[in-house]
Protein backbone atom coordinates (compact mmCIF):
# COMPACT_ATOMS: atom_id res chain seq x y z
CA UNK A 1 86.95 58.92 118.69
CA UNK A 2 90.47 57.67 117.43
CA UNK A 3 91.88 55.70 114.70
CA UNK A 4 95.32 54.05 114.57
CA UNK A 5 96.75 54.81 118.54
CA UNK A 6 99.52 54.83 119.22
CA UNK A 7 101.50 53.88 122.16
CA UNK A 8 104.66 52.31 123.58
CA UNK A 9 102.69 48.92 124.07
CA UNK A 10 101.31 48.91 120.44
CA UNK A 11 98.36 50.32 118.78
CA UNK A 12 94.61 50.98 119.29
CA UNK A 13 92.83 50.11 116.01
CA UNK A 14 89.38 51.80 117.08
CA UNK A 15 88.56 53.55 119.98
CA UNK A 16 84.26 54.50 119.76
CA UNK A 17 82.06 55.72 122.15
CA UNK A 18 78.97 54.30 122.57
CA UNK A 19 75.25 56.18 122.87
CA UNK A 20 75.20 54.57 126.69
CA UNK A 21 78.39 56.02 127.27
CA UNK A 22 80.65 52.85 127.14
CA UNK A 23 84.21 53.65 125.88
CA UNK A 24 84.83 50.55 123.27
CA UNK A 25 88.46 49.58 122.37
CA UNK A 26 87.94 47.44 119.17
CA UNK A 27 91.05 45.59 117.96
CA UNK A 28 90.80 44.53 114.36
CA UNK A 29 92.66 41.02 112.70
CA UNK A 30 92.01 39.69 109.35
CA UNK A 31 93.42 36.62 107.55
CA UNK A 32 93.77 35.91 103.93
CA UNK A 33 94.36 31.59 104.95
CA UNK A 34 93.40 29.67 108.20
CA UNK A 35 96.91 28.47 107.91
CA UNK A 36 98.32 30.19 110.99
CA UNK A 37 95.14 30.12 113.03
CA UNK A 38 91.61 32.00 113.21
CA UNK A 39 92.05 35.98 113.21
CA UNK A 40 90.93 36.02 117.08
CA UNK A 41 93.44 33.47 117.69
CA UNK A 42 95.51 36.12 117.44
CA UNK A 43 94.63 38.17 120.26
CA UNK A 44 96.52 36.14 122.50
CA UNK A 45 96.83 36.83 126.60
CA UNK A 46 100.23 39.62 125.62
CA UNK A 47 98.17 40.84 123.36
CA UNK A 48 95.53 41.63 125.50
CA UNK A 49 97.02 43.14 128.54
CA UNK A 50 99.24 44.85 125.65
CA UNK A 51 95.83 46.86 124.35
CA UNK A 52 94.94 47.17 128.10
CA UNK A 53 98.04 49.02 129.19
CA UNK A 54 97.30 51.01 125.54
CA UNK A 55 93.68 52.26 126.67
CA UNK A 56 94.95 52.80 130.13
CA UNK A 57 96.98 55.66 128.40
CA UNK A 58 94.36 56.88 125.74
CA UNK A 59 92.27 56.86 128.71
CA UNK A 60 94.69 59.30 131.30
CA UNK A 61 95.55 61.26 127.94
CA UNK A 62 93.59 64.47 128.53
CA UNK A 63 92.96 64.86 125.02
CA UNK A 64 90.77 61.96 125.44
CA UNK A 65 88.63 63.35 127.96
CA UNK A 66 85.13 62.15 127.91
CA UNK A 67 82.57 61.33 130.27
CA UNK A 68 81.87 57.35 130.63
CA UNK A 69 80.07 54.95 132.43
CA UNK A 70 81.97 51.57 130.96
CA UNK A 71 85.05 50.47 128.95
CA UNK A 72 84.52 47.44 126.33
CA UNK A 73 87.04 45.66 124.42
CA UNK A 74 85.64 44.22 121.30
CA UNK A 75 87.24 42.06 118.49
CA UNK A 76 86.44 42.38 114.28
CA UNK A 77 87.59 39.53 112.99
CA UNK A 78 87.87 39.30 108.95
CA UNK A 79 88.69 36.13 106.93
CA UNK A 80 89.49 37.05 103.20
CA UNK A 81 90.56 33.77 101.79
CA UNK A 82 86.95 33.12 100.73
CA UNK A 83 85.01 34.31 97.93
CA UNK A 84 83.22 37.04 100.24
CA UNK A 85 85.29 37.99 103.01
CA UNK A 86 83.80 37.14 106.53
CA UNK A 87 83.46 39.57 109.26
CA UNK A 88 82.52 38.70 113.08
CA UNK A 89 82.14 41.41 115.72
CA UNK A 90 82.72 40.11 119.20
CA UNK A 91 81.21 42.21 121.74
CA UNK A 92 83.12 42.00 125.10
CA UNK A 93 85.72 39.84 123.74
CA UNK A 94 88.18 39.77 126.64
């Protein structure tokens, strides 16, 4: 539904709407080293009420209209370091 969000407290990476009607908010972190941490280590508490306060808008944002039974916020994590890069959906992460 949108790509690349943006709002005074940061930006929505995904926004998707599911076939049971669940509005998902997907934020996406990738590392090329484990030096500074996991990519979902990264989606620390600020971060997290950060991309709640950002749906909160896309959601009152009448563009955005759309019926709903549910909002979701998932996590796609990507590690590149490696020979083949690793990718982890986390459903429901927070």
């Amino acid at each position: 539904m949108s790509r690349n969000w943006h709002t005074r407290y940061g930006e929505l990476d995904i926004v998707m709407l599911t076939p049971e009607l669940t509005v998902v908010f997907v934020e996406v972190k990738s590392r090329r080293t484990m030096q500074y941490g996991t990519p979902q280590e990264a989606v620390t508490h600020s971060k997290q009420l950060n991309l709640r306060r950002a749906a909160c808008e896309w959601l009152l944002d009448r563009r955005n209209r759309v019926s709903h039974h549910h909002v979701r916020f998932d996590v796609i994590t990507i590690a590149l370091g490696m020979e083949h890069p690793t990718i982890h959906h986390i459903v429901d992460a927070f």
